[in-house]
Protein backbone atom coordinates (compact mmCIF):
# COMPACT_ATOMS: atom_id res chain seq x y z
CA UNK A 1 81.54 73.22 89.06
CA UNK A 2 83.77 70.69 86.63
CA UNK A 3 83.76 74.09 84.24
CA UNK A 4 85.59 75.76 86.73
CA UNK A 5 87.65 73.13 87.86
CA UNK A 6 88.80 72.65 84.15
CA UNK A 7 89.37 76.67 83.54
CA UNK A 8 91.63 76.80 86.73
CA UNK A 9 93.92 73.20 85.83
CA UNK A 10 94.56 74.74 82.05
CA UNK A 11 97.67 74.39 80.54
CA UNK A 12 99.57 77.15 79.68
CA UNK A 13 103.12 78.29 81.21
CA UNK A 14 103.10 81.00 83.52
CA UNK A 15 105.75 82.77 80.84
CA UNK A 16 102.87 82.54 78.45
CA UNK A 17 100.74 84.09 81.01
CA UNK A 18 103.27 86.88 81.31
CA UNK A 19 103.69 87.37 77.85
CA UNK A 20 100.34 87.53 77.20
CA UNK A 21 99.80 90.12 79.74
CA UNK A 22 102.53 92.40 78.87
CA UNK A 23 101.31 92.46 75.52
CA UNK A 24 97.92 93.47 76.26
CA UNK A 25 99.30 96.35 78.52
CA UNK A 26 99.90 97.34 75.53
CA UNK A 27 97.14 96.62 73.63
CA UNK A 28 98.22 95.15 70.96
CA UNK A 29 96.77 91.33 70.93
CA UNK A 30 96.01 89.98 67.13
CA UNK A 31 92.52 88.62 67.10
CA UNK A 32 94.16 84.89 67.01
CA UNK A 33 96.02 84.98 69.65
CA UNK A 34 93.56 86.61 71.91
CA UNK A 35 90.83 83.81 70.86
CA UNK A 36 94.41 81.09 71.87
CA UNK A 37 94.97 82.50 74.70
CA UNK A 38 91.28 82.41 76.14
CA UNK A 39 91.24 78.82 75.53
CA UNK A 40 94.57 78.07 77.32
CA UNK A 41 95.66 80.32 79.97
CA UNK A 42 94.82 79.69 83.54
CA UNK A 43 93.03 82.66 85.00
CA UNK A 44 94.65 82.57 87.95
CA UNK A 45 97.97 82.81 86.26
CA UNK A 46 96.32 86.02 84.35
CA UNK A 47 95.49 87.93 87.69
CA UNK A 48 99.07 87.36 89.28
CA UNK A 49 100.48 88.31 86.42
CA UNK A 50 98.51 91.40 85.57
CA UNK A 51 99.10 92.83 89.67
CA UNK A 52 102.53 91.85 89.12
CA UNK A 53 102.77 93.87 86.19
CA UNK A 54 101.40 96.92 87.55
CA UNK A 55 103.40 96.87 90.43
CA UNK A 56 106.34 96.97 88.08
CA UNK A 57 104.38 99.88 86.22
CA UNK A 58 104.02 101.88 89.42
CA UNK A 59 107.23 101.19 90.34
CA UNK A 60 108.95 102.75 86.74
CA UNK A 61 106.73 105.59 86.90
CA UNK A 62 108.10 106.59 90.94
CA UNK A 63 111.75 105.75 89.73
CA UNK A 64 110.95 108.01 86.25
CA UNK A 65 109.42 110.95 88.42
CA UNK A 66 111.82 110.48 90.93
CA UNK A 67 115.35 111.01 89.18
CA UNK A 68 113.24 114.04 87.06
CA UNK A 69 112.31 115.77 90.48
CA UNK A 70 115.81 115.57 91.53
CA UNK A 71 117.21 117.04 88.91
């Protein structure tokens, strides 16, 4: 139970978070900062930040279709 408390109160910024989230949309993650960012982002902070970043996905793609479908 203190492993999860400790995974949950880690560190890292919730920009980190963000950055490290868009990047791996991306997939592109050197092997270094992958094994830093497993040690100090909050997982919590990783799973708002990854729906977050889909909804923004979803909501280019509509906007992209959207304006070509009109056209």
């Amino acid at each position: 139970m203190d492993d999860l408390k400790k995974t949950v109160q880690r560190k890292a910024s919730f920009g980190a978070t963000v950055k490290a989230v868009f990047w791996s949309f991306f997939g592109v993650r050197k092997k270094s900062d992958y094994e830093k960012d497993a040690q100090q982002l909050n997982p919590v902070h990783v799973i708002i930040a990854g729906v977050i970043g889909a909804m923004v996905f979803i909501a280019i793609l509509l906007i992209i279709v959207n304006s070509v479908v009109a056209k």
